[in-house]
N, C-alpha and C. Protein backbone atom coordinates (compact mmCIF):
# COMPACT_ATOMS: atom_id res chain seq x y z
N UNK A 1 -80.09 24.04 -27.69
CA UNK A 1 -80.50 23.14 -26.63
C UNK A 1 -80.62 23.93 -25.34
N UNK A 2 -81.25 23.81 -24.55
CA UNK A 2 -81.88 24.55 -23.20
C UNK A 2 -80.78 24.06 -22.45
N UNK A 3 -80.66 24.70 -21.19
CA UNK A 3 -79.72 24.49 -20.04
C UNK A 3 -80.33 22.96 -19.26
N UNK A 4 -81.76 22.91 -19.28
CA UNK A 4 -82.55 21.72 -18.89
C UNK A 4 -82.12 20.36 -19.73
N UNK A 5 -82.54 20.73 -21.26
CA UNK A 5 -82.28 19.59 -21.78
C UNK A 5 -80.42 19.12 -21.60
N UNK A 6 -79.73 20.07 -21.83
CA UNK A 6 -78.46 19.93 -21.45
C UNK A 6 -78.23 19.12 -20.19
N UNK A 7 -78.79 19.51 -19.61
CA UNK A 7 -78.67 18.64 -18.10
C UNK A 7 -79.68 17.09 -17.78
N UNK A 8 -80.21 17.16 -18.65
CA UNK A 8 -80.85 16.11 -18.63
C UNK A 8 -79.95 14.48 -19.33
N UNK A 9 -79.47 15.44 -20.59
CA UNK A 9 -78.70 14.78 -21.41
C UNK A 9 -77.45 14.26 -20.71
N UNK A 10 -76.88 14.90 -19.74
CA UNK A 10 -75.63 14.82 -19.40
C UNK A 10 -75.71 13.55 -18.09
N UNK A 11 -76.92 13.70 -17.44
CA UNK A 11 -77.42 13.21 -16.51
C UNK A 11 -77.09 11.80 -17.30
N UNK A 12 -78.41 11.18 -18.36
CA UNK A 12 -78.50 10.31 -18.67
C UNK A 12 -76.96 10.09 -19.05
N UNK A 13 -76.01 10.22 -19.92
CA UNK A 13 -74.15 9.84 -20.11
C UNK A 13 -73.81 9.89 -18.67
N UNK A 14 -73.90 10.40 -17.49
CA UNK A 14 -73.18 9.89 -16.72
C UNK A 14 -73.81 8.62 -15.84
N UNK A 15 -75.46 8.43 -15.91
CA UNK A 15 -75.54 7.25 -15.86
C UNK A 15 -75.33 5.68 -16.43
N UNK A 16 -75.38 6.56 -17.46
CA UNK A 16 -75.08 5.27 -18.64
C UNK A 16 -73.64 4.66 -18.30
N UNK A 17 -72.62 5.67 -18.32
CA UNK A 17 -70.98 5.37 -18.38
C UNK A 17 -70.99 4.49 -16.91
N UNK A 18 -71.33 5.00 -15.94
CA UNK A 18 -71.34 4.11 -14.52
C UNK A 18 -72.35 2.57 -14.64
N UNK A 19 -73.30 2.60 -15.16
CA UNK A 19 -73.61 1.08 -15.92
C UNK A 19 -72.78 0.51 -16.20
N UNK A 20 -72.90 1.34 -17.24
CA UNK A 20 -71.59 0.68 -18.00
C UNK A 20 -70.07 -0.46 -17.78
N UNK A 21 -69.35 0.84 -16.87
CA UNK A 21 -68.13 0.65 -16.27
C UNK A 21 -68.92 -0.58 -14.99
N UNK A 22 -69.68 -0.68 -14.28
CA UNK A 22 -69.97 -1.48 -13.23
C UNK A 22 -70.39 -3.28 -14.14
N UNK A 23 -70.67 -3.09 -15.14
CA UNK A 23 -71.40 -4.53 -15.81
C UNK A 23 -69.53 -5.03 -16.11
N UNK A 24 -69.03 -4.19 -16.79
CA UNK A 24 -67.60 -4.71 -17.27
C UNK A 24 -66.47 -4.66 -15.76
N UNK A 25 -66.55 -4.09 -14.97
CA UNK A 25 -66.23 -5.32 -13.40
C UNK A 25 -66.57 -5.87 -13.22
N UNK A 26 -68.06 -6.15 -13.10
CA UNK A 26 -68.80 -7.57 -12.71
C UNK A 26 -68.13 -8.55 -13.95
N UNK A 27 -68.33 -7.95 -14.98
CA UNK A 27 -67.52 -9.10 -16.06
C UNK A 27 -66.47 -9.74 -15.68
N UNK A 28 -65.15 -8.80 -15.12
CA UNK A 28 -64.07 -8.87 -14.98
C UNK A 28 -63.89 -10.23 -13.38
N UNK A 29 -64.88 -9.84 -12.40
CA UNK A 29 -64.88 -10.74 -11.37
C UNK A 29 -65.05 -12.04 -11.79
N UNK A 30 -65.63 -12.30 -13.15
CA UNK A 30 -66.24 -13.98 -13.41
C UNK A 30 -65.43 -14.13 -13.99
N UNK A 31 -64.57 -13.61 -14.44
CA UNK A 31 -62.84 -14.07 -15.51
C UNK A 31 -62.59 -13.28 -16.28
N UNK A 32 -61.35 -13.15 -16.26
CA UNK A 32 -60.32 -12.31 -16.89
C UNK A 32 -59.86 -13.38 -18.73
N UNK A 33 -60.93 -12.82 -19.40
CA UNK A 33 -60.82 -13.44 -20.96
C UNK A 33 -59.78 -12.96 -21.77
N UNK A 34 -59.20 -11.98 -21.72
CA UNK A 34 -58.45 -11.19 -22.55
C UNK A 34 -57.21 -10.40 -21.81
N UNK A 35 -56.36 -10.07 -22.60
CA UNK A 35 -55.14 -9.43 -21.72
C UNK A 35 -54.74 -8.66 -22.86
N UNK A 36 -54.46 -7.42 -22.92
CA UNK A 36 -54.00 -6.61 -24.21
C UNK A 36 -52.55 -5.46 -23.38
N UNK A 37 -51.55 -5.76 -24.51
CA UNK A 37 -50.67 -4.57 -24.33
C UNK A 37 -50.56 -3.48 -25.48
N UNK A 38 -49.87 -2.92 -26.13
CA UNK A 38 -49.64 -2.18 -26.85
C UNK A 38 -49.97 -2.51 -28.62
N UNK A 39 -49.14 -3.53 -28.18
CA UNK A 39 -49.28 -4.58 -29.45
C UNK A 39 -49.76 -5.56 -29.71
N UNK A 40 -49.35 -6.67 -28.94
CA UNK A 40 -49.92 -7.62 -28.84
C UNK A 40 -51.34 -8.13 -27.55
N UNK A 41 -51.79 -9.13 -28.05
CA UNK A 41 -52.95 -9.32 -26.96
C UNK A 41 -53.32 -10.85 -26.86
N UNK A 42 -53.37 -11.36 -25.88
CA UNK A 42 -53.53 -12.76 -25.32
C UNK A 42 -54.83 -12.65 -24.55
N UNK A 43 -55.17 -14.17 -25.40
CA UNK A 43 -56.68 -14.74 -25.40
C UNK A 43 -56.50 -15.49 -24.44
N UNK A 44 -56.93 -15.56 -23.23
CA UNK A 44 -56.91 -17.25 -22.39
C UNK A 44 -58.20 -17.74 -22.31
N UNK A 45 -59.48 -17.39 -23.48
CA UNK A 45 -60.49 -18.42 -23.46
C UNK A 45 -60.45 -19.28 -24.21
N UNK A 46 -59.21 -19.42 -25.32
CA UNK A 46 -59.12 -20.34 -26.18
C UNK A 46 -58.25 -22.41 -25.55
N UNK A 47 -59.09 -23.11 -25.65
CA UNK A 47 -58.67 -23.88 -24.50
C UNK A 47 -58.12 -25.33 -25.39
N UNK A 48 -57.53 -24.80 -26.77
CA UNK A 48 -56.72 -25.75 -27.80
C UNK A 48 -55.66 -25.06 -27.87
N UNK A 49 -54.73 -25.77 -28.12
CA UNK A 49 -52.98 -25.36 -28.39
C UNK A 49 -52.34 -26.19 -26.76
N UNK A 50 -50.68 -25.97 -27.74
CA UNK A 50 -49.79 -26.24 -26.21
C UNK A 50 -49.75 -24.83 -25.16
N UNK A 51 -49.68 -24.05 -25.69
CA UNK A 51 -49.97 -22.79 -23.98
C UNK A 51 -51.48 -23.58 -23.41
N UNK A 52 -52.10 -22.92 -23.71
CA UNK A 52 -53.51 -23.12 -23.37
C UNK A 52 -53.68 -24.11 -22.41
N UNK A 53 -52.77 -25.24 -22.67
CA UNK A 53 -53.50 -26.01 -22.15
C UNK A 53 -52.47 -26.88 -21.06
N UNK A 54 -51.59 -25.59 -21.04
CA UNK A 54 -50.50 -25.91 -19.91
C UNK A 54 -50.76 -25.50 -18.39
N UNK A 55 -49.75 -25.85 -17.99
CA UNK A 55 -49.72 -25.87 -16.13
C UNK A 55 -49.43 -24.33 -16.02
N UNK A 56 -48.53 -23.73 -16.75
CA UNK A 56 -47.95 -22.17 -16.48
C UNK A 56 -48.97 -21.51 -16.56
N UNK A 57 -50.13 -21.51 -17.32
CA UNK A 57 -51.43 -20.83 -18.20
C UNK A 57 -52.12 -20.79 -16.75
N UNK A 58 -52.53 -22.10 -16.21
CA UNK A 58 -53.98 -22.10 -15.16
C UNK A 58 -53.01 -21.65 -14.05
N UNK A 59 -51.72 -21.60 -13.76
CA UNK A 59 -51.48 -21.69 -12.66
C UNK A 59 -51.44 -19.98 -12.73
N UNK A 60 -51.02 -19.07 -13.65
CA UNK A 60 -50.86 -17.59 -13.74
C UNK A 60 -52.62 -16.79 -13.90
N UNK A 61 -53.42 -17.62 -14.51
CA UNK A 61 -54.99 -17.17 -14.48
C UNK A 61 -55.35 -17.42 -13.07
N UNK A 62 -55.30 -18.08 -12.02
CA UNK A 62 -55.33 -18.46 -11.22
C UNK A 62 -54.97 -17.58 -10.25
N UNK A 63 -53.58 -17.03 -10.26
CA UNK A 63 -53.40 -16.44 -9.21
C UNK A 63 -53.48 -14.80 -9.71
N UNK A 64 -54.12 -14.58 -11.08
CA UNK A 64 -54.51 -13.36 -11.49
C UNK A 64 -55.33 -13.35 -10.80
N UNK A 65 -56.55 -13.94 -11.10
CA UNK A 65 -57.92 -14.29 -10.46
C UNK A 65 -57.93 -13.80 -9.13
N UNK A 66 -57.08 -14.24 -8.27
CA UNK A 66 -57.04 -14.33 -7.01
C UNK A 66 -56.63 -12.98 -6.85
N UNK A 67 -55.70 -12.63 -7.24
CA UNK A 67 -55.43 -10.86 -6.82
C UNK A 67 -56.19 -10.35 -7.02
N UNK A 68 -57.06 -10.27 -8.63
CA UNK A 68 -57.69 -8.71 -9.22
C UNK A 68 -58.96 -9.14 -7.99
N UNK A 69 -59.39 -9.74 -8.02
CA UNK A 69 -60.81 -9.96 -6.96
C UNK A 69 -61.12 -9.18 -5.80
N UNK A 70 -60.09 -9.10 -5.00
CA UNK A 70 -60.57 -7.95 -4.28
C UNK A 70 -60.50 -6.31 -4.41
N UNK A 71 -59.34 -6.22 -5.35
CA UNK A 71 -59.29 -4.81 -6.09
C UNK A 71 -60.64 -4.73 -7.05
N UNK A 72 -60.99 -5.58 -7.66
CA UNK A 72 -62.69 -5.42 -8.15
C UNK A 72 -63.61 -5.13 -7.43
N UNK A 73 -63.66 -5.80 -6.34
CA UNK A 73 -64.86 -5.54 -5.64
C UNK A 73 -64.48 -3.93 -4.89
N UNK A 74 -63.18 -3.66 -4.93
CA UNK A 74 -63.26 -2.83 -3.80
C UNK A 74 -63.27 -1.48 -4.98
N UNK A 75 -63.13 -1.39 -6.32
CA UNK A 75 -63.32 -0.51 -7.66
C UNK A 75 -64.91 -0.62 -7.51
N UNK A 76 -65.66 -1.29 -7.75
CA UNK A 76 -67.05 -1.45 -7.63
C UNK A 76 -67.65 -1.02 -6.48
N UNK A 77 -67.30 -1.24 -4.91
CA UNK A 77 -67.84 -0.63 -4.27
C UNK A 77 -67.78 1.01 -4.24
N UNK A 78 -66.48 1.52 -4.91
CA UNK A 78 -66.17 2.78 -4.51
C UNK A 78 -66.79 3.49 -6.09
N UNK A 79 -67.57 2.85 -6.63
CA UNK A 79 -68.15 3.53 -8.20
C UNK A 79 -69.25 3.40 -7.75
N UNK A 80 -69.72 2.58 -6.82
CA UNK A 80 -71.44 2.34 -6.38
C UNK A 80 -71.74 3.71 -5.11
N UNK A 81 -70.36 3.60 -4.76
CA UNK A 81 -70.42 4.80 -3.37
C UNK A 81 -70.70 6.24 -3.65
N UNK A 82 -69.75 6.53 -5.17
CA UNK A 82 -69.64 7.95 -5.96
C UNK A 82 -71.03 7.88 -6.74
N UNK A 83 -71.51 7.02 -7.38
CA UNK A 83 -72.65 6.99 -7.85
C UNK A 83 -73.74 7.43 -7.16
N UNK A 84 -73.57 6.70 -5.83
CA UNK A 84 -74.99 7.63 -5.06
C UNK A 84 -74.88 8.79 -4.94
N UNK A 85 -73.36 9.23 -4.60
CA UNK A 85 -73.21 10.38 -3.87
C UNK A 85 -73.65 11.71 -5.20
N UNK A 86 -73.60 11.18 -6.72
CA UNK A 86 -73.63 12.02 -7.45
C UNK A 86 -75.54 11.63 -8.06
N UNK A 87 -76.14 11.08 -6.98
CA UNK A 87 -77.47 10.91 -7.23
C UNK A 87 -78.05 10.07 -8.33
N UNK A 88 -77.34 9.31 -8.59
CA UNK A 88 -77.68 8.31 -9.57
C UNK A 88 -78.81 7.21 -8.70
N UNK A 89 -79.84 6.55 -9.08
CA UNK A 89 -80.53 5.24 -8.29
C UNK A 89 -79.89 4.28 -7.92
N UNK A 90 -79.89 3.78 -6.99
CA UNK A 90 -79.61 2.77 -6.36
C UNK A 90 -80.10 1.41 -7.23
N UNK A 91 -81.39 1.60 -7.36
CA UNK A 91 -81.71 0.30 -8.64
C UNK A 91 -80.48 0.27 -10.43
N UNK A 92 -80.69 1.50 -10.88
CA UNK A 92 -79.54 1.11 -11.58
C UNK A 92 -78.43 0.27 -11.07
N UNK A 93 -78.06 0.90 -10.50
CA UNK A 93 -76.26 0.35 -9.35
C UNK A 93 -76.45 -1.19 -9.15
N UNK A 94 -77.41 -1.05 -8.32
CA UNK A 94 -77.96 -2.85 -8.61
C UNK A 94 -77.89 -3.74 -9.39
N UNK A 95 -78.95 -3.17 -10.29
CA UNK A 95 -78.66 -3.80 -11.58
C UNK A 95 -77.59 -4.38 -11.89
N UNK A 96 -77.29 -3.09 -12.17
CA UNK A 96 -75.93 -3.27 -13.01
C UNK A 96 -74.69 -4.54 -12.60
N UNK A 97 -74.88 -4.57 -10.99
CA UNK A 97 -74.19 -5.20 -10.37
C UNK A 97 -74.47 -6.65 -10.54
N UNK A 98 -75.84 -6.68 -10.45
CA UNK A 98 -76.69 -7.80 -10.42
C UNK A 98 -76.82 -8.88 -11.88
N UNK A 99 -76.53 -8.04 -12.69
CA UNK A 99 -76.22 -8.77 -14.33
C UNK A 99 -77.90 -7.99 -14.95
N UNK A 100 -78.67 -7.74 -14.47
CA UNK A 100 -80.08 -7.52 -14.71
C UNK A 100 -79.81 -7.12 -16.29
N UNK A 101 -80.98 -7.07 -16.79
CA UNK A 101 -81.01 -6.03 -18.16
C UNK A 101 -80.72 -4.46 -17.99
N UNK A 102 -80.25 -4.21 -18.92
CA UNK A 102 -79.77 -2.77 -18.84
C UNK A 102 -81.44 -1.71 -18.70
N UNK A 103 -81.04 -0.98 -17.65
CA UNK A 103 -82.89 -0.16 -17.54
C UNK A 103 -82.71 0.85 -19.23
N UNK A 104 -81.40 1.69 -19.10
CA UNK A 104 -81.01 3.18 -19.82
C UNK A 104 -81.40 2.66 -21.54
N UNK A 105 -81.77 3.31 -21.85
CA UNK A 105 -82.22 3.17 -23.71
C UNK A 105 -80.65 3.19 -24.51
N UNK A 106 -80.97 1.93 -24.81
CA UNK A 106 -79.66 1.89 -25.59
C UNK A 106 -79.30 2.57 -27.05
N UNK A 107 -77.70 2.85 -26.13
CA UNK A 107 -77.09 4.22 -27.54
C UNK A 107 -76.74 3.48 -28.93
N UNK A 108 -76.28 4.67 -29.09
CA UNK A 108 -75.94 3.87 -30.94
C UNK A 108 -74.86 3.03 -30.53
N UNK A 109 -74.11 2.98 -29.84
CA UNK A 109 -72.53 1.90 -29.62
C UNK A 109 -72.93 0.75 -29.46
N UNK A 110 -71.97 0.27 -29.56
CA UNK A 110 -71.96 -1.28 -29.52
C UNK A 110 -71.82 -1.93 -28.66
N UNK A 111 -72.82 -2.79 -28.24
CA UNK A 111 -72.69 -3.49 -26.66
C UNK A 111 -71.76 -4.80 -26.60
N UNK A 112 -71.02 -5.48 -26.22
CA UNK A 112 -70.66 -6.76 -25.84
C UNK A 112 -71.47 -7.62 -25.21
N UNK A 113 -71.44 -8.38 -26.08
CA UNK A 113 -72.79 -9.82 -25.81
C UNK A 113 -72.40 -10.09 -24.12
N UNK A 114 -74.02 -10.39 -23.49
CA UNK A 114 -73.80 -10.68 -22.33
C UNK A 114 -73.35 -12.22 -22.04
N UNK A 115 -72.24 -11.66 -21.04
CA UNK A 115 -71.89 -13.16 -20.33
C UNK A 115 -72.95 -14.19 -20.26
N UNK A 116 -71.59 -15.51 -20.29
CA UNK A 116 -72.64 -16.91 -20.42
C UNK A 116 -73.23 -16.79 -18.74
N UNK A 117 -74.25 -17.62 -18.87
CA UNK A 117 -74.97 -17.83 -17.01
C UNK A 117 -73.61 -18.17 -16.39
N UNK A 118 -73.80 -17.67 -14.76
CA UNK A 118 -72.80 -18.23 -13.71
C UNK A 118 -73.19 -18.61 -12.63
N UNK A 119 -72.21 -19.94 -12.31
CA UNK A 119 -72.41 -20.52 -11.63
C UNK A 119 -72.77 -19.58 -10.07
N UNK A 120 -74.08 -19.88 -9.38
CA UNK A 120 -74.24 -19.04 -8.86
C UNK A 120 -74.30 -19.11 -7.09
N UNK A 121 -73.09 -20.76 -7.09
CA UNK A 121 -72.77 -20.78 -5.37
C UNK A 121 -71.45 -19.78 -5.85
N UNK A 122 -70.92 -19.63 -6.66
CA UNK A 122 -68.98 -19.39 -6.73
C UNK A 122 -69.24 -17.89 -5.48
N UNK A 123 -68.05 -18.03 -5.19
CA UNK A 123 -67.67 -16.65 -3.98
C UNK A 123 -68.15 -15.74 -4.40
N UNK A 124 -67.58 -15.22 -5.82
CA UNK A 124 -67.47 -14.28 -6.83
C UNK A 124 -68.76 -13.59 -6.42
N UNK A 125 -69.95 -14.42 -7.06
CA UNK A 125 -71.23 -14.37 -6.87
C UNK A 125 -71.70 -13.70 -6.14
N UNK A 126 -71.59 -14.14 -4.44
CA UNK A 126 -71.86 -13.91 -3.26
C UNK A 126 -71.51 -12.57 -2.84
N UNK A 127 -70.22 -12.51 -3.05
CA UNK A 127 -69.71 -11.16 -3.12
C UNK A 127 -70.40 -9.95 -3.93
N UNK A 128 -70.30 -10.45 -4.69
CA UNK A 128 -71.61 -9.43 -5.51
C UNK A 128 -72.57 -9.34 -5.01
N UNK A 129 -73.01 -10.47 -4.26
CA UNK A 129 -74.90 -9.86 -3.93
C UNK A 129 -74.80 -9.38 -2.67
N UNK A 130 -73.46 -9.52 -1.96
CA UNK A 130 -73.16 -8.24 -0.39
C UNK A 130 -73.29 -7.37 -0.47
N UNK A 131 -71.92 -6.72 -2.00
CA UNK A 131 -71.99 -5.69 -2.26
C UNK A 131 -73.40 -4.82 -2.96
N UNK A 132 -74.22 -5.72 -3.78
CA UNK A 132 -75.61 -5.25 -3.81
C UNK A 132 -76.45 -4.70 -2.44
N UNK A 133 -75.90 -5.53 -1.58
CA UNK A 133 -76.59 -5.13 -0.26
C UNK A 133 -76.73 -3.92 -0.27
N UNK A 134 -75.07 -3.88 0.21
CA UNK A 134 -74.73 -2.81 0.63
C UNK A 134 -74.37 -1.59 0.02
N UNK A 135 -75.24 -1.97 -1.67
CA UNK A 135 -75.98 -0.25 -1.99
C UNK A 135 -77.17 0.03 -1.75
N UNK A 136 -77.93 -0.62 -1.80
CA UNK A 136 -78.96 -0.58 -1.18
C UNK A 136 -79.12 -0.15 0.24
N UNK A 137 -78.31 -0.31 0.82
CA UNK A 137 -77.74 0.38 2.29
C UNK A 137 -77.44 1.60 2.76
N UNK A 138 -76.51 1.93 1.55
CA UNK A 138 -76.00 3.22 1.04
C UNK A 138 -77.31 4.05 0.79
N UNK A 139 -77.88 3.79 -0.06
CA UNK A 139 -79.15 4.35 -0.36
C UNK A 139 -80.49 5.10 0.41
């Protein structure tokens, strides 16, 4: 393989991985579905049973919610910031941010089905399309 194609190749994986990693924060801002430790792992989209469908459940998703949110946005701005700086497009970054279709030719791995539509007054949202701004800004 040439030093070119090498670099070409490498180019495309480090765009891809920053897609990547930016679609699964944006995921993470519209809800936190899953929780995994070592061993075990807790589902909170399942919305039958007595947990599920208790006061302890919404009241601890809730104020998860409320914390990780600005540590997301502020992980996302600072992957959109390194991204430019390492010359990646600004339209990817977007994208990515934006929910758009993926631009990069998809690899052999396995994607996770895209999120259901969202509601699109929620904060969450909004926040996202600032921070879209303001790569585009960056840019």
């Amino acid at each position: 393989m040439s030093k070119l194609a090498a670099l070409v190749s490498m180019r495309k994986d480090l765009a891809f991985e920053f897609e990547r990693e930016l679609r699964a924060v944006r995921d993470l801002v519209h809800g936190v579905h899953r929780m995994g430790g070592g061993e075990h792992m807790v589902d909170f989209s399942p919305h039958d049973g007595f947990v599920a469908g208790s006061k302890a459940r919404a009241a601890f998703l809730q104020e998860l919610q409320t914390a990780l949110h600005p540590i997301l946005l502020r992980y996302a701005n600072n992957l959109c910031v390194e991204g430019l700086q390492l010359g990646l497009s600004a339209m990817l970054l977007e994208d990515a941010l934006s929910g758009a279709p993926q631009r990069l030719a998809a690899r052999e791995e396995v994607h996770a089905p895209q999120p259901a539509p969202v509601d699109t007054q929620s904060a969450a949202v909004q926040d996202w399309s600032k921070l879209a701004m303001s790569v585009r800004a960056h840019a």
